[in-house]
N, C-alpha and C. Protein backbone atom coordinates (compact mmCIF):
# COMPACT_ATOMS: atom_id res chain seq x y z
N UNK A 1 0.82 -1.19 0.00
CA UNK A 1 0.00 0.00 0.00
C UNK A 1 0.87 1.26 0.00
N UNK A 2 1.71 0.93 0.62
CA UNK A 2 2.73 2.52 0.72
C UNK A 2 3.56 2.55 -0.61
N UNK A 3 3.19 1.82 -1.28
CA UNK A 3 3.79 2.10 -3.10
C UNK A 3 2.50 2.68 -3.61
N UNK A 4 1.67 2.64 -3.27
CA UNK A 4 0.16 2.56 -3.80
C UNK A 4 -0.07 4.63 -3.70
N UNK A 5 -0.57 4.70 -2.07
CA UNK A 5 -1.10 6.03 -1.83
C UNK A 5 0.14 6.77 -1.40
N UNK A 6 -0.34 7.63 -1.55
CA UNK A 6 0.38 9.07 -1.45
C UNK A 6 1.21 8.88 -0.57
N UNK A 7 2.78 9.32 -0.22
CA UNK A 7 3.58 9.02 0.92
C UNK A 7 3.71 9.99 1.80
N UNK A 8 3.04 10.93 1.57
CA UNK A 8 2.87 11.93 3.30
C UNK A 8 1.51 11.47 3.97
N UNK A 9 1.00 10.31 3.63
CA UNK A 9 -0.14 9.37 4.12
C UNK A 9 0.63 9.46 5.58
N UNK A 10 1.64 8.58 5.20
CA UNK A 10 2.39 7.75 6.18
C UNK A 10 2.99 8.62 7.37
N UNK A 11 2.98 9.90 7.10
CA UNK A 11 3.69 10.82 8.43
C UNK A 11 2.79 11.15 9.37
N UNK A 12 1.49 10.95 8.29
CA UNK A 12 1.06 11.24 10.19
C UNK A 12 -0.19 9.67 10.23
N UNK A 13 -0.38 8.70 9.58
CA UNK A 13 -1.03 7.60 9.69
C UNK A 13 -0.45 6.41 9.85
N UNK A 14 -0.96 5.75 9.98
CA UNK A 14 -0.37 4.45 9.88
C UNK A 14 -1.42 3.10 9.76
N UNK A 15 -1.28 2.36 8.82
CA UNK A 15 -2.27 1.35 7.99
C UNK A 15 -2.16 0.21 9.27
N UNK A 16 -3.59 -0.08 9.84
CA UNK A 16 -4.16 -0.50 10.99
C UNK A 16 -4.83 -2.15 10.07
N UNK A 17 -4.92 -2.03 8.48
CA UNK A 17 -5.66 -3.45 8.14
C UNK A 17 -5.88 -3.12 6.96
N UNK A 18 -6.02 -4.23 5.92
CA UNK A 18 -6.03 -3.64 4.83
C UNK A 18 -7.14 -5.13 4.42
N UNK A 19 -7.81 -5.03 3.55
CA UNK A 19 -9.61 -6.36 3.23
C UNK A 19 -9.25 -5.97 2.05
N UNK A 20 -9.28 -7.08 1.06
CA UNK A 20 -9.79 -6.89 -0.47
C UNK A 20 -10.64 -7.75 -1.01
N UNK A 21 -11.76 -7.28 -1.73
CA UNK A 21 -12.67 -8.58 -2.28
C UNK A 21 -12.97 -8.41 -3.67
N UNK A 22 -13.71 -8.99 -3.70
CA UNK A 22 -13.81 -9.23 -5.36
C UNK A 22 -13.98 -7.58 -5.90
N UNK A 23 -14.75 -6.66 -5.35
CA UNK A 23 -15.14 -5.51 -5.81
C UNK A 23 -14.39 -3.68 -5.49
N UNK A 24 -13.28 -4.15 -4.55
CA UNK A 24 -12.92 -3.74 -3.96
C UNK A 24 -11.66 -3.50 -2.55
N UNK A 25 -10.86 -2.72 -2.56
CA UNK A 25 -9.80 -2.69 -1.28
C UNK A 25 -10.48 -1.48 -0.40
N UNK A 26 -10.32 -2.14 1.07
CA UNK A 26 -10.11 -1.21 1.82
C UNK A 26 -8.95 -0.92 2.93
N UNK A 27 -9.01 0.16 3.24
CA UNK A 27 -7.29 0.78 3.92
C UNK A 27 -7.85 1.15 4.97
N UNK A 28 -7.42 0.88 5.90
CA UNK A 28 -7.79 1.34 7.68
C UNK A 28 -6.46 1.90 8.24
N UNK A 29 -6.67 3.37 8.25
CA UNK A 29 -5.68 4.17 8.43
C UNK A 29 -6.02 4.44 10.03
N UNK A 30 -5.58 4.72 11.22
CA UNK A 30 -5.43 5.38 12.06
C UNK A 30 -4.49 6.46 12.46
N UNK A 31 -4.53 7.38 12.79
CA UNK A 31 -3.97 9.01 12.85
C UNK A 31 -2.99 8.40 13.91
N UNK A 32 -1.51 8.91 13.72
CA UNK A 32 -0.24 8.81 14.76
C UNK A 32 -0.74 9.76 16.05
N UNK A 33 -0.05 9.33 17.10
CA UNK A 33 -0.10 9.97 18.06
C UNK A 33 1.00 11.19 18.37
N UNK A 34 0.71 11.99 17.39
CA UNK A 34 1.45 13.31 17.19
C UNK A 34 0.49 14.55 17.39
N UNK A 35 1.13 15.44 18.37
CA UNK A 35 -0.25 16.39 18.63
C UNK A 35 0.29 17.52 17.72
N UNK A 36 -1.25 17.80 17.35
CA UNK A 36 -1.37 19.20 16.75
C UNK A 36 -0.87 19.91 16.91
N UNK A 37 0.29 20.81 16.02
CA UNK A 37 1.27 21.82 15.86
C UNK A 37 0.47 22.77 16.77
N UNK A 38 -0.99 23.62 17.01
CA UNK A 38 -1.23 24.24 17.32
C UNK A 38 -1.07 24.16 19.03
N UNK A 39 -0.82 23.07 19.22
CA UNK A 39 -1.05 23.02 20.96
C UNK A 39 0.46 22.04 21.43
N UNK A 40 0.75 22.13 20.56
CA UNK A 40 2.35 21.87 21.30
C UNK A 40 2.59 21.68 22.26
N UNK A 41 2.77 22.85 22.54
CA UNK A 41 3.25 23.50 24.28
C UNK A 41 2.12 23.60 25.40
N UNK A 42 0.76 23.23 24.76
CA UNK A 42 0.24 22.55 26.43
C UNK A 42 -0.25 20.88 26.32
N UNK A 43 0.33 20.72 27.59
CA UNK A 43 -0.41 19.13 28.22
C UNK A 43 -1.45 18.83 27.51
N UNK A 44 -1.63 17.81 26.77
CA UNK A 44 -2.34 17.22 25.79
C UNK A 44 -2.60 15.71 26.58
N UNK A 45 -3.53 15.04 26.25
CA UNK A 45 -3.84 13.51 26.18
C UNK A 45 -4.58 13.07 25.20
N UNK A 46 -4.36 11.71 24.75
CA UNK A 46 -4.89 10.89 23.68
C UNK A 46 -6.38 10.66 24.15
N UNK A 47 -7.43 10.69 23.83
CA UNK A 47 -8.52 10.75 23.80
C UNK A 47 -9.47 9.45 22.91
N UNK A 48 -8.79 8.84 22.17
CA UNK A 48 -8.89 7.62 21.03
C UNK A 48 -9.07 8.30 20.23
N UNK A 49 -10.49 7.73 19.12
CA UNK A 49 -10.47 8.68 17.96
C UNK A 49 -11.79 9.36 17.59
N UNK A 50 -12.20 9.89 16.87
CA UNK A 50 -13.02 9.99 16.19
C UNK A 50 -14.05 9.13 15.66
N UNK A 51 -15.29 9.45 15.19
CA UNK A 51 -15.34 8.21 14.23
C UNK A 51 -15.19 8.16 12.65
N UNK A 52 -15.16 6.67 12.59
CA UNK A 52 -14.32 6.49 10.93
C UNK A 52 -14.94 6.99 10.26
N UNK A 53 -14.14 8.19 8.76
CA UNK A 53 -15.10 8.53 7.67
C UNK A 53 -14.06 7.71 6.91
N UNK A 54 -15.39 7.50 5.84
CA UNK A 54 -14.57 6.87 4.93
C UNK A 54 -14.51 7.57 2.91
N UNK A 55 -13.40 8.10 3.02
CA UNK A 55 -12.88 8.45 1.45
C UNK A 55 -12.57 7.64 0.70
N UNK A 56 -13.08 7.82 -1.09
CA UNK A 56 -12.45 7.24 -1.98
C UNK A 56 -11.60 7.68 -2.68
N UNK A 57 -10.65 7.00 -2.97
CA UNK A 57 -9.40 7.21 -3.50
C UNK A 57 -9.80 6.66 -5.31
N UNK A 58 -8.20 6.65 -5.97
CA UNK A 58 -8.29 6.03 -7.27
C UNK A 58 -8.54 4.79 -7.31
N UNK A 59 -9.25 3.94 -8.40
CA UNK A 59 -8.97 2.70 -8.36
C UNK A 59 -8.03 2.22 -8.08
N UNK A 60 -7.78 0.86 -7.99
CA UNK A 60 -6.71 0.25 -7.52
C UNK A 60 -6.82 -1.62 -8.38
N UNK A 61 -6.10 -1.47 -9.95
CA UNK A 61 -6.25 -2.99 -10.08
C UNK A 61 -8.11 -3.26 -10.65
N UNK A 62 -8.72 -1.71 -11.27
CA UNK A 62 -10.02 -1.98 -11.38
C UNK A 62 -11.22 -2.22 -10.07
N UNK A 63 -10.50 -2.30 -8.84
CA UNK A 63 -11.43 -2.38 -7.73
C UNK A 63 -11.16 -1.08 -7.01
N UNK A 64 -12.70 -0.73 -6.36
CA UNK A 64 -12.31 0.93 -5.54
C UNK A 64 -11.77 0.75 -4.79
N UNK A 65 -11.19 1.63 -4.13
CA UNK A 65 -10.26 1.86 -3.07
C UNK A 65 -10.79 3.23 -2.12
N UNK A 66 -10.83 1.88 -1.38
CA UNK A 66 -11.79 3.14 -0.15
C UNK A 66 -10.63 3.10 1.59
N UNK A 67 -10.50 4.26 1.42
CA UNK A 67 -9.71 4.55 3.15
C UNK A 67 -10.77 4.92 4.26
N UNK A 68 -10.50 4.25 5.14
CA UNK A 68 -11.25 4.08 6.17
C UNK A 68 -10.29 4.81 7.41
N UNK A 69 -10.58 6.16 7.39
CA UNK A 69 -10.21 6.67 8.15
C UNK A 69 -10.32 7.03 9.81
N UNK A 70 -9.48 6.94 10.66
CA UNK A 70 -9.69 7.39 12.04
C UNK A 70 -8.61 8.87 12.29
N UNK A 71 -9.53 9.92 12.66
CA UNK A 71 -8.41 11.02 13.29
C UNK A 71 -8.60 10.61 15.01
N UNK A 72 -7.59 11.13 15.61
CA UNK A 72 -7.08 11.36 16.91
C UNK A 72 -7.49 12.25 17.35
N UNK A 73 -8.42 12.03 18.65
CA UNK A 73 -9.08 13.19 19.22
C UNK A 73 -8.01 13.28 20.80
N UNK A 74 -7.82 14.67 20.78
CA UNK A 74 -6.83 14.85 21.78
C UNK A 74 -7.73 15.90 23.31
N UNK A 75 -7.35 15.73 24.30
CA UNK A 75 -7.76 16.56 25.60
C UNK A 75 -7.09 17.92 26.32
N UNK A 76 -7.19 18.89 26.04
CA UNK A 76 -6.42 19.83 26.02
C UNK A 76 -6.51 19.64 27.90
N UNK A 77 -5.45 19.55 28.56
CA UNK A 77 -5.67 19.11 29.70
C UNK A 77 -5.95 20.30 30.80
N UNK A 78 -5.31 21.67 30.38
CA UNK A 78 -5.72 22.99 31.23
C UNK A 78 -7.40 23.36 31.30
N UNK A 79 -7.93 23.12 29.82
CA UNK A 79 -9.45 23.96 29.55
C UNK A 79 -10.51 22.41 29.32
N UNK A 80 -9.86 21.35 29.56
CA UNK A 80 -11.05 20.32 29.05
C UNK A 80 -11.66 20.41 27.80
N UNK A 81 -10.84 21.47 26.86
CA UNK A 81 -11.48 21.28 25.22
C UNK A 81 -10.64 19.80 24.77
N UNK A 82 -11.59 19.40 23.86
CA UNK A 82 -11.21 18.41 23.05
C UNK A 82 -10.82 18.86 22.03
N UNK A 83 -9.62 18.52 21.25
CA UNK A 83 -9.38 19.09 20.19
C UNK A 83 -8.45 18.12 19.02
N UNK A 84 -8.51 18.52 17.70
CA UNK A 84 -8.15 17.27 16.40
C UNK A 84 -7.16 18.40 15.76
N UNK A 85 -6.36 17.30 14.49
CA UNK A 85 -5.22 18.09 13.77
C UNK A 85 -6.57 18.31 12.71
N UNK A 86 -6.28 19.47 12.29
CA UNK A 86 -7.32 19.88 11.11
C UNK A 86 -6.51 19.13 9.61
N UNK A 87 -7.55 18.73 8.99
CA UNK A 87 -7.45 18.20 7.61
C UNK A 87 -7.84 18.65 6.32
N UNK A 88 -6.81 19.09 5.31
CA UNK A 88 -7.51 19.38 4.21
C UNK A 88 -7.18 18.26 2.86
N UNK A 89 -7.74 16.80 2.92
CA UNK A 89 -7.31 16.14 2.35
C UNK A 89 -8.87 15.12 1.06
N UNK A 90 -9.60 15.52 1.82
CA UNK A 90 -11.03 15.53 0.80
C UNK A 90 -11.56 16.54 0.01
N UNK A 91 -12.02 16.08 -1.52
CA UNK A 91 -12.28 17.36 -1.72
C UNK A 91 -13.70 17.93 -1.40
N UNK A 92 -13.71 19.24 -1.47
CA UNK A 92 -15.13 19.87 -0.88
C UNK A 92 -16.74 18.93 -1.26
N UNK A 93 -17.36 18.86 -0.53
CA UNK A 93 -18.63 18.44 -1.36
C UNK A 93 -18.88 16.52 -1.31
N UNK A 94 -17.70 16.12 -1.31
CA UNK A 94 -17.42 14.87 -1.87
C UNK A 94 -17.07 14.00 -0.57
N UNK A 95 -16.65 12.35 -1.19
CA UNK A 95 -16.10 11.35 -0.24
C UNK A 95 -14.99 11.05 -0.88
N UNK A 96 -14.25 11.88 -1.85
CA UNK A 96 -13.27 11.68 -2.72
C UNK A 96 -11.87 12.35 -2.21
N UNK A 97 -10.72 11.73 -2.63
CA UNK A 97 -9.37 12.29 -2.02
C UNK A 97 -9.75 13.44 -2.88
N UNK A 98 -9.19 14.56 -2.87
CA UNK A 98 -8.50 15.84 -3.69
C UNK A 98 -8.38 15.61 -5.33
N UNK A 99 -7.12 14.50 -5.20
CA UNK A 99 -6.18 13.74 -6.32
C UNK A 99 -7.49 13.34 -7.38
N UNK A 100 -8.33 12.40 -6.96
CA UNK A 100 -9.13 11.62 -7.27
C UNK A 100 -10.29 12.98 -7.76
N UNK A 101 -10.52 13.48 -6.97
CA UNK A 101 -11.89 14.23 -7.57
C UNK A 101 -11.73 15.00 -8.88
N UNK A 102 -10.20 15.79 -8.61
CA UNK A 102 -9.79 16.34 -9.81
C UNK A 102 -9.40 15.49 -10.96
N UNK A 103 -9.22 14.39 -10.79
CA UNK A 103 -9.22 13.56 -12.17
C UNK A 103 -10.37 13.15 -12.78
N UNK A 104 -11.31 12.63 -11.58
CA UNK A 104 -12.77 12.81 -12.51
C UNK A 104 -13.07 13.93 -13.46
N UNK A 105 -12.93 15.31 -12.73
CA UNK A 105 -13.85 16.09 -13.18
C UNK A 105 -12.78 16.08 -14.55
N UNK A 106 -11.50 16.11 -14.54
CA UNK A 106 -11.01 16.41 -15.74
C UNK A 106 -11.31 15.10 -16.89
N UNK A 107 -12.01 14.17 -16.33
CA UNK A 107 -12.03 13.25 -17.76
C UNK A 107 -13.68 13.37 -18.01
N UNK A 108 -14.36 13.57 -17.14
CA UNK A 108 -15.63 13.40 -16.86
C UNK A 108 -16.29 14.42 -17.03
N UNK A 109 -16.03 15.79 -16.87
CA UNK A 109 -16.36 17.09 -16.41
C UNK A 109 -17.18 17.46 -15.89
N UNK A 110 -17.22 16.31 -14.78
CA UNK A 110 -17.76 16.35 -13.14
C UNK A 110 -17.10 15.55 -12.17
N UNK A 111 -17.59 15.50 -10.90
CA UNK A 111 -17.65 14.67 -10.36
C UNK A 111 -18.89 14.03 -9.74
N UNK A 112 -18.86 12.60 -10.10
CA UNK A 112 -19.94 12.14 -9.54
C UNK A 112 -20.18 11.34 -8.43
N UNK A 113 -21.54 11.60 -8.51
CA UNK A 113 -21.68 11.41 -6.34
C UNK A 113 -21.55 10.10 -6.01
N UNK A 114 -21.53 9.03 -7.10
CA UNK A 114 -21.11 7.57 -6.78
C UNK A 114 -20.44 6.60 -7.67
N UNK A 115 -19.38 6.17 -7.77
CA UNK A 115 -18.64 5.46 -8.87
C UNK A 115 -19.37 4.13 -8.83
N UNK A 116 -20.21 3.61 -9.77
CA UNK A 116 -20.46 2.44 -10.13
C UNK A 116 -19.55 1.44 -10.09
């Protein structure tokens, strides 16, 4: 898989399981336990995660390829906010990576709301 998707996947995830079936792969990413640049410098705790969304990526081999994502929800330990690394890795609107949406629309000149 790490020949497969994108390799700044891997700096802050790490592939938790990977299922393939006749129609399809899926990638079970979970978020590293690296806290958010923004809170650095206060006392933080791991919190588990979120719950899983799940994005599609490019095919893979003719079957979709769907990531099954978990972010890391963290405890800001002074104020009791809960707080996550912000993500800009889907594109707007969609369940599609970025990569992926913009290649639809450029062969397709859309994107559509479900790949058959």
């Amino acid at each position: 898989m790490k020949l497969v998707l994108p390799g700044e996947i891997f700096n802050y995830f790490e592939i938790v399981n990977v299922e393939v079936d006749v129609k399809s792969i899926h990638v079970y990413l979970d978020e590293r336990a690296i806290k958010p640049d923004k809170y650095k410098k206060q006392k933080l705790t791991s919190k588990g995660f979120h719950a899983e969304v799940i994005i599609q990526d490019f095919p893979i081999r003719r079957k979709a390829a769907m990531l099954h994502v978990r972010r890391r929800r963290w405890l800001v330990e002074t104020s009791g906010e809960v707080v996550s690394r912000e993500w800009d890795s889907v594109a707007e609107g969609t369940r599609y990576t970025k990569d992926f949406a913009t290649f639809l629309k450029g062969v397709l000149g859309h994107i559509p709301d479900q790949l058959q």
